[in-house]
Structures are given as structure tokens and as C-alpha cells.
Protein backbone atom coordinates (compact mmCIF):
# COMPACT_ATOMS: atom_id res chain seq x y z
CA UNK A 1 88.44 74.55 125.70
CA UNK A 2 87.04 78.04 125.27
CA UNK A 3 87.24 80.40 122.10
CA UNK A 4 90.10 81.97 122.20
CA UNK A 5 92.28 78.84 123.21
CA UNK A 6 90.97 77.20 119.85
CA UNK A 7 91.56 80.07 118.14
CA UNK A 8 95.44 80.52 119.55
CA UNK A 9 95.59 76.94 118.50
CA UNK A 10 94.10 77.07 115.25
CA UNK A 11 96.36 80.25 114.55
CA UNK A 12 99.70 78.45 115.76
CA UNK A 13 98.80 75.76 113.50
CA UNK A 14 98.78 78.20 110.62
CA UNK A 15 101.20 79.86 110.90
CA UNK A 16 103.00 76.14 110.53
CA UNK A 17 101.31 75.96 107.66
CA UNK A 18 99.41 73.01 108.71
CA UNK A 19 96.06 73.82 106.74
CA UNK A 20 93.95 70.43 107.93
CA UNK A 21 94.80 71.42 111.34
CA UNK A 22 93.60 74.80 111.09
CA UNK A 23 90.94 74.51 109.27
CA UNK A 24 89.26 71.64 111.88
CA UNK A 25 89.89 73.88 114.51
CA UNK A 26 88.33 77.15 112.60
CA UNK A 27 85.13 75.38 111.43
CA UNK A 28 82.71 75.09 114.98
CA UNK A 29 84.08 78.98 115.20
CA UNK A 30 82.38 80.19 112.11
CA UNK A 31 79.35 79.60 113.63
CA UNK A 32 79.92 81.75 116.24
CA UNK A 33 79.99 85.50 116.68
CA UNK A 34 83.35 85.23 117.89
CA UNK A 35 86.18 87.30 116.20
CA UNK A 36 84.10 86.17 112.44
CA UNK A 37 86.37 88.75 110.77
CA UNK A 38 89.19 86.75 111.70
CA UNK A 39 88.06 83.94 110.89
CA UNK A 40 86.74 84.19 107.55
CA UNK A 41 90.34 85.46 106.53
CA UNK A 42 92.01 82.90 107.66
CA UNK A 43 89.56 80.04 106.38
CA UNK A 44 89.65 81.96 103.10
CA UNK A 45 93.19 82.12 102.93
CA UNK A 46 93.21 78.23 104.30
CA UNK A 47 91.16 77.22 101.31
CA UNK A 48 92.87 78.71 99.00
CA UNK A 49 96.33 77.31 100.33
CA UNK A 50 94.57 74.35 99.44
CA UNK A 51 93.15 75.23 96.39
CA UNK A 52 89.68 74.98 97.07
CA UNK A 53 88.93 78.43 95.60
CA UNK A 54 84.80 78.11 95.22
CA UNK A 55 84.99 77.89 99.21
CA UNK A 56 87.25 80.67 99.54
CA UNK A 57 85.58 83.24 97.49
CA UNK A 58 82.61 82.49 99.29
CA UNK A 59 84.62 83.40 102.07
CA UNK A 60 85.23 86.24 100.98
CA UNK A 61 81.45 87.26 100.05
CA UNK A 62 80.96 86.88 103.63
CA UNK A 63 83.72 89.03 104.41
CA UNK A 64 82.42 92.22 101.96
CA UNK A 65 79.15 91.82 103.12
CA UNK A 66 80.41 92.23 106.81
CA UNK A 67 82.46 95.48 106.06
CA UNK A 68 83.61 95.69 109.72
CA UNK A 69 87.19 95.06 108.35
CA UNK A 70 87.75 95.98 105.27
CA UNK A 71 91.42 95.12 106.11
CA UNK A 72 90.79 91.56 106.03
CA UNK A 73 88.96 91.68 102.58
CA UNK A 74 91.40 93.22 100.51
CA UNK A 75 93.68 90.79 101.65
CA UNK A 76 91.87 87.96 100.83
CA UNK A 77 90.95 89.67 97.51
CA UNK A 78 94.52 89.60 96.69
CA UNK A 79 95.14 85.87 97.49
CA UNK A 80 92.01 85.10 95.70
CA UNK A 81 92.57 87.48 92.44
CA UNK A 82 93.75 85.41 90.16
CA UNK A 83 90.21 83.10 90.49
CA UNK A 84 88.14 85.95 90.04
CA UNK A 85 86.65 86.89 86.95
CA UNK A 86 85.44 90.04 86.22
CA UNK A 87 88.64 92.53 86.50
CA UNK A 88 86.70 95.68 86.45
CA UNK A 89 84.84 94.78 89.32
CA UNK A 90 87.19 93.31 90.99
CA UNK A 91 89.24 96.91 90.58
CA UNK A 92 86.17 98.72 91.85
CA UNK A 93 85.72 96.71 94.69
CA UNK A 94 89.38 96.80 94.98
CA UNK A 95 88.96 100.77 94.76
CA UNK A 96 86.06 101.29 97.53
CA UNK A 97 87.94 99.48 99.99
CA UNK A 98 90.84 101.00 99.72
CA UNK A 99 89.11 104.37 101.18
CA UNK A 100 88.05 102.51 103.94
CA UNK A 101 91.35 101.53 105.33
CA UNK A 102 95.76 101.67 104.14
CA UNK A 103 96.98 98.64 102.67
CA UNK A 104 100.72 98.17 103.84
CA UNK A 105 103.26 98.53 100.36
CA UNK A 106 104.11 95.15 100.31
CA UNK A 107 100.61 93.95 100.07
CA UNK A 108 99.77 96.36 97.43
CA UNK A 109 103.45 95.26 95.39
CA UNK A 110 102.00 91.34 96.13
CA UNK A 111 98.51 92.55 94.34
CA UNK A 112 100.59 94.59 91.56
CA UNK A 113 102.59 91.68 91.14
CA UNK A 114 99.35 89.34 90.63
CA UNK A 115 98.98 91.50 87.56
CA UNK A 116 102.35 91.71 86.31
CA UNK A 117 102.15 87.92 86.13
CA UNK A 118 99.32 87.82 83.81
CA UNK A 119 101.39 90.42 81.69
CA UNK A 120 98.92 93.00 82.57
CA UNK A 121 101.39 95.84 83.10
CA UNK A 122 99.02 98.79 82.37
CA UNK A 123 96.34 97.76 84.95
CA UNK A 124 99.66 97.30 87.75
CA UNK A 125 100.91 100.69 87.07
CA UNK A 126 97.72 102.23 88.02
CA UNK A 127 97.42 99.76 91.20
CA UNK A 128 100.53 101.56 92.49
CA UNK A 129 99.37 104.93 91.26
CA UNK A 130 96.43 104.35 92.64
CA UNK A 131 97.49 103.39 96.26
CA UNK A 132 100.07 106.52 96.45
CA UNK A 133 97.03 108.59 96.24
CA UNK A 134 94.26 106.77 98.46
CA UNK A 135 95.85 105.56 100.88
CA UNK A 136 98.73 107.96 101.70
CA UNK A 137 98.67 109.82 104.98
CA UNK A 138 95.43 107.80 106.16
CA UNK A 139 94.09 108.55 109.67
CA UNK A 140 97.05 111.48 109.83
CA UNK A 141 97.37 115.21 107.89
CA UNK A 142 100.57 116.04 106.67
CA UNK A 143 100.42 119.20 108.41
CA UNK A 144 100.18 116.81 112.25
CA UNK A 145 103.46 115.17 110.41
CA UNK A 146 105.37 117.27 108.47
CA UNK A 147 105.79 121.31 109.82
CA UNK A 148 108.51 123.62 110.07
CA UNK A 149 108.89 122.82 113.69
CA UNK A 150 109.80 119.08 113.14
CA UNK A 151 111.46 119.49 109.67
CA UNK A 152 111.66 116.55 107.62
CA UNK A 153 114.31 116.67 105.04
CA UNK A 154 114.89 114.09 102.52
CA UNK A 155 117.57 114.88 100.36
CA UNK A 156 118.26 111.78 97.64
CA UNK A 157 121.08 112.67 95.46
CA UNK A 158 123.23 110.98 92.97
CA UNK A 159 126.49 109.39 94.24
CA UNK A 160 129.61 111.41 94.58
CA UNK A 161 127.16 114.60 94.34
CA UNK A 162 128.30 115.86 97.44
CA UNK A 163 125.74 113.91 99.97
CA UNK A 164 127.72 113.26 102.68
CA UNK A 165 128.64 116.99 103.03
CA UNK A 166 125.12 118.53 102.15
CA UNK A 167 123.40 115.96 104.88
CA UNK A 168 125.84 116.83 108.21
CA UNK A 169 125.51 120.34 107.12
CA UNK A 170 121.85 120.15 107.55
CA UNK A 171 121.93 118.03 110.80
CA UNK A 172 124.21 119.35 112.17
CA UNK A 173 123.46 123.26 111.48
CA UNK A 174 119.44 123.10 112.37
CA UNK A 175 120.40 120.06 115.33
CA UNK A 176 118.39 117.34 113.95
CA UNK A 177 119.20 114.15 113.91
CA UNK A 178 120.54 112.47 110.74
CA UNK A 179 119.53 109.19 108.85
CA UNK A 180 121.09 107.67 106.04
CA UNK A 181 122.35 104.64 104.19
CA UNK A 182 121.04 101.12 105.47
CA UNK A 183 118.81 102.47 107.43
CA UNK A 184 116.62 103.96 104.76
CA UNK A 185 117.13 101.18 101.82
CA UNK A 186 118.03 98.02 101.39
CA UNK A 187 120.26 97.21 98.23
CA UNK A 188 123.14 99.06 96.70
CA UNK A 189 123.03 101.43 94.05
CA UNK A 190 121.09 102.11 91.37
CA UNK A 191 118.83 99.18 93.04
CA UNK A 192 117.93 100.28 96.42
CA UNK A 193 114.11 100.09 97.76
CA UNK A 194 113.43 102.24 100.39
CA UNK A 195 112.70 100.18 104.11
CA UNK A 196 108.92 101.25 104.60
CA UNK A 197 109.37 100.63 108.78
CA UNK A 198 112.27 103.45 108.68
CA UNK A 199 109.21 105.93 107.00
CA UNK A 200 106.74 104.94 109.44
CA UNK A 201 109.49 105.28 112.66
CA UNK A 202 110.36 108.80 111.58
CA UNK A 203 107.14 110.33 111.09
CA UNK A 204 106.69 113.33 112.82
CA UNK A 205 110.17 113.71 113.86
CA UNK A 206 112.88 116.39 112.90
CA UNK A 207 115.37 114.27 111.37
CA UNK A 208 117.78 114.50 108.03
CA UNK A 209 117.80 111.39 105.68
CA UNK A 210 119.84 110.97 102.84
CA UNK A 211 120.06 108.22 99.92
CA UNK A 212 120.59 107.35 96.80
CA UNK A 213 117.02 105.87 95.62
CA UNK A 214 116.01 105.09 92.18
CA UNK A 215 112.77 106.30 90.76
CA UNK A 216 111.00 103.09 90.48
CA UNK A 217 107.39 102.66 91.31
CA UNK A 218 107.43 101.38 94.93
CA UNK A 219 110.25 103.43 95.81
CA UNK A 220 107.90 106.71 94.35
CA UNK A 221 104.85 105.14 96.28
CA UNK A 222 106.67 105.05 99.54
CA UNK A 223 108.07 108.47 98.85
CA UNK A 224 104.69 109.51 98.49
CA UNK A 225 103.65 107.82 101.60
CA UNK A 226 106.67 108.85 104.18
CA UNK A 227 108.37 111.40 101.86
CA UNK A 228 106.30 113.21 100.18
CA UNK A 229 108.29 116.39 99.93
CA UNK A 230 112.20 115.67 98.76
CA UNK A 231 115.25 116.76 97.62
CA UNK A 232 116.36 115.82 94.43
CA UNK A 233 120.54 116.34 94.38
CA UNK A 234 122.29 115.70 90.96
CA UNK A 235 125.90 116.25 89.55
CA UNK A 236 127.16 115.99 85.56
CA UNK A 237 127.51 112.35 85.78
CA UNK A 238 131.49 112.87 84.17
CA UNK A 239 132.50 114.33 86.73
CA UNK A 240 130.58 112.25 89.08
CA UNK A 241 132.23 109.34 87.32
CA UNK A 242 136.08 110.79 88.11
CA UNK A 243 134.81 111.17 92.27
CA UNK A 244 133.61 107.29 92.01
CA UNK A 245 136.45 105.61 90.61
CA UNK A 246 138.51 107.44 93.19
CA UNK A 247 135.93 106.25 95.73
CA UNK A 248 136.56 102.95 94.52
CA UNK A 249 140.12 102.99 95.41
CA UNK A 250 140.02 104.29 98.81
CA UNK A 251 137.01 102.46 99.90
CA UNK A 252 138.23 99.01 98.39
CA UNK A 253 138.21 97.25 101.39
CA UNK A 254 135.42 99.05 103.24
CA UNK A 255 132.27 96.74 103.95
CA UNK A 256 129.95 98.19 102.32
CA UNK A 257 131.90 98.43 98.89
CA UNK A 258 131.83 94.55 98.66
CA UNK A 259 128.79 94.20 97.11
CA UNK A 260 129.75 96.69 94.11
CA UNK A 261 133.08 94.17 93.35
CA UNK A 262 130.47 91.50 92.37
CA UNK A 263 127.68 93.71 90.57
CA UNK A 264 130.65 95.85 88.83
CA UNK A 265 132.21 92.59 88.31
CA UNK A 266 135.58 94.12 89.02
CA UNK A 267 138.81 92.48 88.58
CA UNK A 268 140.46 90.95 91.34
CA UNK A 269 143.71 93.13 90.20
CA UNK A 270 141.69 96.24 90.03
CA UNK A 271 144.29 98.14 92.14
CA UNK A 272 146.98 97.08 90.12
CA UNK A 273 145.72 98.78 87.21
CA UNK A 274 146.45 102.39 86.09
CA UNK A 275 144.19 104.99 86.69
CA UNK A 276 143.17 105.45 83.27
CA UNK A 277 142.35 101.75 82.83
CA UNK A 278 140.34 101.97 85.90
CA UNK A 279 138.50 104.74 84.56
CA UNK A 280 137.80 102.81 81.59
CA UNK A 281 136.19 100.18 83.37
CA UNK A 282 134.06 102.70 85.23
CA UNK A 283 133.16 104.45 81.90
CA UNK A 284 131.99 100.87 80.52
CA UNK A 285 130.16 100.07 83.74
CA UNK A 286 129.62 103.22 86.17
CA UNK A 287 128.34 105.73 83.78
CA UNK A 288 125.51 103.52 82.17
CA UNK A 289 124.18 103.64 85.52
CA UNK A 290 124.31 106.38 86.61
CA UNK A 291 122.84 107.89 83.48
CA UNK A 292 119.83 105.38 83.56
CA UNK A 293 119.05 106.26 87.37
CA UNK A 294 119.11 110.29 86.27
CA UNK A 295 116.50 109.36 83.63
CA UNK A 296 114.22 107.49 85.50
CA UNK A 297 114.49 110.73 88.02
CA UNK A 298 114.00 113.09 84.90
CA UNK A 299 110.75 110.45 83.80
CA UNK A 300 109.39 110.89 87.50
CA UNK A 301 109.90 114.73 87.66
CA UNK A 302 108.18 115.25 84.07
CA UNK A 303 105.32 112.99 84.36
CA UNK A 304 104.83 113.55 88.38
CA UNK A 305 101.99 110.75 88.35
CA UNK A 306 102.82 110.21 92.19
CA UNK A 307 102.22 114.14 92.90
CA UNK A 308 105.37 114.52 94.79
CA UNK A 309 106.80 118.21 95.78
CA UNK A 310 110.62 117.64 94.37
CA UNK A 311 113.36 120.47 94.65
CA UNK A 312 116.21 119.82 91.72
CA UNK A 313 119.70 121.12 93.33
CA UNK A 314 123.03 120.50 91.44
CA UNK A 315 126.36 120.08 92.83
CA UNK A 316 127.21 122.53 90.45
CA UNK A 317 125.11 124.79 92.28
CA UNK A 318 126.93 124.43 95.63
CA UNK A 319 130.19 124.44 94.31
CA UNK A 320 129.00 128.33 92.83
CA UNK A 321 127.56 129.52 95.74
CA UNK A 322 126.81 127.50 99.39
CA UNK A 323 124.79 130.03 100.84
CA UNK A 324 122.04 130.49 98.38
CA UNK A 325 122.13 126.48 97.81
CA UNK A 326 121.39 125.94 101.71
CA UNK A 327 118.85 129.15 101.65
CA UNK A 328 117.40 127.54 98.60
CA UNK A 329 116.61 124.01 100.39
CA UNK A 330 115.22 125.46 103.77
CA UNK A 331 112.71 128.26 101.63
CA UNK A 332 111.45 125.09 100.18
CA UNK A 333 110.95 122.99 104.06
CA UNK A 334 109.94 126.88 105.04
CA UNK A 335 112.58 127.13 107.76
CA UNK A 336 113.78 130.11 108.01
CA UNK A 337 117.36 130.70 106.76
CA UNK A 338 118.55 132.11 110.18
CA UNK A 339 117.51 128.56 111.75
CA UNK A 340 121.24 127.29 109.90
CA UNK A 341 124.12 127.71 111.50
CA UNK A 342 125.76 128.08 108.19
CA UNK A 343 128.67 125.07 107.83
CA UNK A 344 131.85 125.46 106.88
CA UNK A 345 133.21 125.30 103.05
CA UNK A 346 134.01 121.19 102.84
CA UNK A 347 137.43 120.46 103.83
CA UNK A 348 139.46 117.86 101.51
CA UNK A 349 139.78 114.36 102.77
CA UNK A 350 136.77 114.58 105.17
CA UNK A 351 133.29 113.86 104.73
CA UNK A 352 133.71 111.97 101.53
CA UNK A 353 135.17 115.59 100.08
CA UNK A 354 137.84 115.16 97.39
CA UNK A 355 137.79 118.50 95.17
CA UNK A 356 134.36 119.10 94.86
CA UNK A 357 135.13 120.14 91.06
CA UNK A 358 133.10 120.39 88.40
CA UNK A 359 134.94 119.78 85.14
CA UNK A 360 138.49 117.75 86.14
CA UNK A 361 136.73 115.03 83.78
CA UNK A 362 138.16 117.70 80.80
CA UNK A 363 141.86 117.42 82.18
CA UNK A 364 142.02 113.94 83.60
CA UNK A 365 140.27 111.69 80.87
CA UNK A 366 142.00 110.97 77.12
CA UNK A 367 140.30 112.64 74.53
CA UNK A 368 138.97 108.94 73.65
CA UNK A 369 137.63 108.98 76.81
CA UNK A 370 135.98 111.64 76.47
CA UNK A 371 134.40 110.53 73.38
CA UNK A 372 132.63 108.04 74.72
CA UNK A 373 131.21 109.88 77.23
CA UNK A 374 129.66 112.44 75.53
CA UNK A 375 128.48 110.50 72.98
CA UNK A 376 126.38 107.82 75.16
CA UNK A 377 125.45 111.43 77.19
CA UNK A 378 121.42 111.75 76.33
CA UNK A 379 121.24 115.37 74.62
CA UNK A 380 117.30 115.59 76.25
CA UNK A 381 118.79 114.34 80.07
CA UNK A 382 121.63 117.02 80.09
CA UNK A 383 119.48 119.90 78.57
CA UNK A 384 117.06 119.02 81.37
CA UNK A 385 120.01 119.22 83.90
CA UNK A 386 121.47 122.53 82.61
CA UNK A 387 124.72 120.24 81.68
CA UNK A 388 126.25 121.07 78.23
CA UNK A 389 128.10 118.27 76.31
């Protein structure tokens, strides 16, 4: 049996997680020049399966000293961190190799989770800092990627902000093609992580994508990655809140509203009830949400620690005046403005579009109602904002 037969068979049995299996086959190979990058990852990873961890970190001193795939190293660094002892070398080792080749985001979330375990939340916040800046746009410039002649528009906006309208007007006036929804995160809102293959398949292409991300780490890491110029599209969250629980009503039976009857934890006789008690239940569960996703964004713009190019647009903003909204989001993508075929003022009932107003939270909502609102409203978010309260 040659080589590469055992090794096939010695991979097969892995992958079955049969470690005694594997690791018989893998042994006679080690001592041969065959594929020995390979194969010192996977008897590393083999021995620590089995928790022989002396054997696998010798593994893995074999593996440094090789440096012919750095690749396979910090991936056995991360399996073997937690049996390594000195962090701040294993961070600088962790550091140099990480300029010799890209880590994928879920192995770097595997090695920030490692540290999260150990309650070490400092040192995994500067893992995933760290990544966004070393190993973003490896092997490729932005400017191969990401040029006015393949624009690539990411617009992530709050929900009922408009989104549906703002992303078929840009698709469909500069003739790109549009992405949205599932396709860029899995989840539902204001817990959706963005699907790292859907950044990877774009790249390079004129294309549209919309969402409704949240600001968390890995989300701002990927952003960084496949994203790193965005849109940022906001709304006063009270009126925002009066669009939803509308949404909520005409969209009850939709498929992909399901998931918010169980995470709202909506009645079953929710369409039974008045629309004042409905907006009561979205006041008590909606608008906490929405208002803790618009800090996080706020956090993220302020402290920029991932260095991404964000452009704040408000509903508001469109509602005033669509031309020098749209003119405002190509200047920043440089396209020029004559590139648009301008759309058409939204039309209500279609795309989403209700009233596109901007205070019928004043005249719909008790004064109780109100209340409540503007009380749990953050003075700090809504000065940022340019809402009043």
C-alpha cells in the first residue's frame, strides 16, 4: 500500500473519529518526507483528542520549526492552548503567524472562545481586534476588490427604516444585482451573524446587500473582512416601533415571521387584540431591542477599534429629501450621481412602504405610551442620532 492510500485511509478514519485507527496508520508516515505538514496536524490534533497533550505539543514544536504551513500551526495552537503555559508567548507566536497566512473567522471565534472560557475577556477582545486587522484582505488589495466599477454596497439599517425601498432603489437604478436577508446572516433580529461564505462569494462583484446586523465582535470582524466600507441606516426607534407592530400584523403568517412569535413570546390571540394593546406589547418587548442594537452601533461608530469606513443615513433624511440621500450614499462608494437612474418616491403598500412618516408615534400612541417611551429613550443615543425626545 503506497503513501497516499495510507494516508486516504488514515484520514477517513479521522474524520470517524476513530483516533487508534488513525494514529497506527499516521505513525510509519512521520518518518517520511511525505506530506509531514499534514501529518503532524493531524497526529497533534489525534493526541490531543486523546488527551495525550506532552505528545501533541511536541507536535506542534515540529510543526513551528517547519514553517512551511503556518496554517497548520495555528490550528493546532488553538486545540492545544489551553495546555500551554506561557500566554504571552503563546500570543506572540500566535501574532507572527498570523502575518504569514488568514485564519478563517470561525477558527479565530474557536481560539477567542478558548479565552472567554478561562474568563479572560480582555485578552479575547484583542484576539478579534487583532485578526480584523492582520489578516483582512490577505493575498488581495481592496482596490483589486472593491472600485467604483464593481460597486459594493452594504447598506445595514435598522428594521422598518426603509430597507427594502433604499436597497431595490440601488439595484435596480445602477443594475446590480441585489443580496439580502438569509443569504447574508443567519438568525433573526437583533441576533443575526453575518454567513462568512456569502462575503467571500461576492468579492469583487457589483452587487447590493442589505441587513439588519448587530454590532457584535464577529459580525464587526467579518465586516472588516468582506465589508469593510458600509452603510449604516437608522430611524427614531418610535416611529420605527409604530411600522413594526403593523409589520407584525400583515406578515403574521409569513415564514419568516415565525421565529419572532417564539423570541417575542407573542400571544397566540395576538390578532385579536386592539391595536393599542398590541403596541403595548411591542413597547415592552420591540423597543428594548431595538434601542440596545442602536447602541451597540453608536459603541462601534465611537470607538471604531475595527477601522471600518461607516456612512450614518436616517430615514428621516430620505423622507426630507431622496435625491441628496441617494447622492449622499454613491459620493461615499464614489459613483458618480448620474450612474442612478433616480427611483421613484415609494409607493404605499409595496416594497414594505406603509407611510414612510416620521412622527405618527405623536398621534397614534396614548400619552402613557408615550411616557414610556421617552423615558427608557437614552438622552446620549438620540443626541447622537439627531432625534429629540
Amino acid at each position: 500500500m503506497n503513501n497516499q492510500t495510507i494516508l486516504k485511509n488514515a484520514i477517513k478514519a479521522y474524520d470517524e473519529k476513530d483516533w487508534a485507527q488513525a494514529k497506527e496508520l499516521l505513525i510509519p508516515l512521520n518518518n517520511e518526507s511525505f506530506q509531514p505538514e499534514t501529518i503532524l496536524f493531524l497526529l497533534g490534533n489525534i493526541e490531543c483528542q486523546l488527551e495525550n497533550f506532552s505528545d501533541s505539543l511536541k507536535y506542534l514544536e515540529i510543526l513551528e520549526q517547519l514553517q512551511h504551513e503556518p496554517i497548520s500551526v495555528l490550528r493546532l495552537l488553538i486545540l492545544c492552548y489551553d495546555r500551554l503555559g506561557d500566554r504571552n508567548n503563546v500570543n506572540s507566536r500566535f501574532r507572527r503567524l498570523t502575518q504569514l497566512t488568514e485564519l478563517s473567522p470561525s477558527e479565530i471565534d474557536l481560539y477567542s472562545q478558548t479565552l472567554m472560557k478561562q474568563g479572560r475577556w480582555a485578552e479575547s477582545d484583542n484576539i478579534i481586534e487583532m485578526y480584523s486587522k492582520t489578516c483582512a484582505y490577505r493575498g488581495y488589495s481592496q482596490e483589486t476588490f472593491f472600485s467604483k466599477d464593481r460597486p459594493h454596497i452594504f447598506i445595514n439599517t435598522l428594521p422598518k427604516s426603509g430597507s427594502v425601498y433604499i436597497q431595490n432603489s440601488l439595484a435596480k437604478g445602477l443594475d446590480l444585482k441585489l443580496v439580502y436577508g438569509t443569504e447574508i446572516s443567519g438568525g433573526a433580529f437583533p441576533d443575526q451573524m453575518l454567513v462568512q461564505k456569502t462575503g467571500y462569494r461576492f468579492l469583487g462583484s457589483g452587487v447590493v446587500m442589505q441587513n439588519h446586523i448587530p454590532a457584535n465582535k464577529m459580525n464587526l470582524a467579518l465586516l472588516c473582512q468582506y465589508y469593510p466600507k458600509l452603510v449604516l441606516h437608522v430611524r427614531d426607534p418610535r416611529q420605527a416601533l409604530i411600522s413594526w407592530t403593523h409589520h407584525t400584523i400583515k406578515d403574521w403568517d409569513a415564514w419568516n415571521f415565525q421565529v419572532y412569535k417564539h423570541t417575542l413570546e407573542l400571544p397566540q390571540n395576538y390578532l385579536d387584540l386592539n391595536l393599542s394593546k398590541k403596541f403595548d406589547i411591542m413597547i415592552n418587548k420591540w423597543f428594548p431591542l431595538m434601542l440596545g442594537w442602536l447602541e451597540n452601533w453608536k459603541q462601534a461608530l465611537v470607538q471604531n477599534r475595527f477601522e471600518l469606513d461607516i456612512l450614518v443615513t436616517r430615514q428621516e433624511d430620505l423622507k426630507e429629501n431622496k435625491k441628496d440621500f441617494f447622492q449622499k450614499i454613491l459620493t461615499f462608494y464614489d459613483i458618480p450621481f448620474e450612474k442612478l437612474k433616480l427611483p421613484h418616491g415609494p409607493v404605499e403598500g409595496k416594497q414594505h412602504f406603509r407611510k414612510g412618516s416620521t412622527n405618527e408615534w405623536q398621534e397614534v400612541l396614548t400619552s402613557k405610551q408615550i411616557n414610556k417611551l421617552n423615558n427608557n429613550c437614552p438622552p446620549s443615543l438620540f443626541e447622537y442620532f439627531n432625534w429629540s425626545i
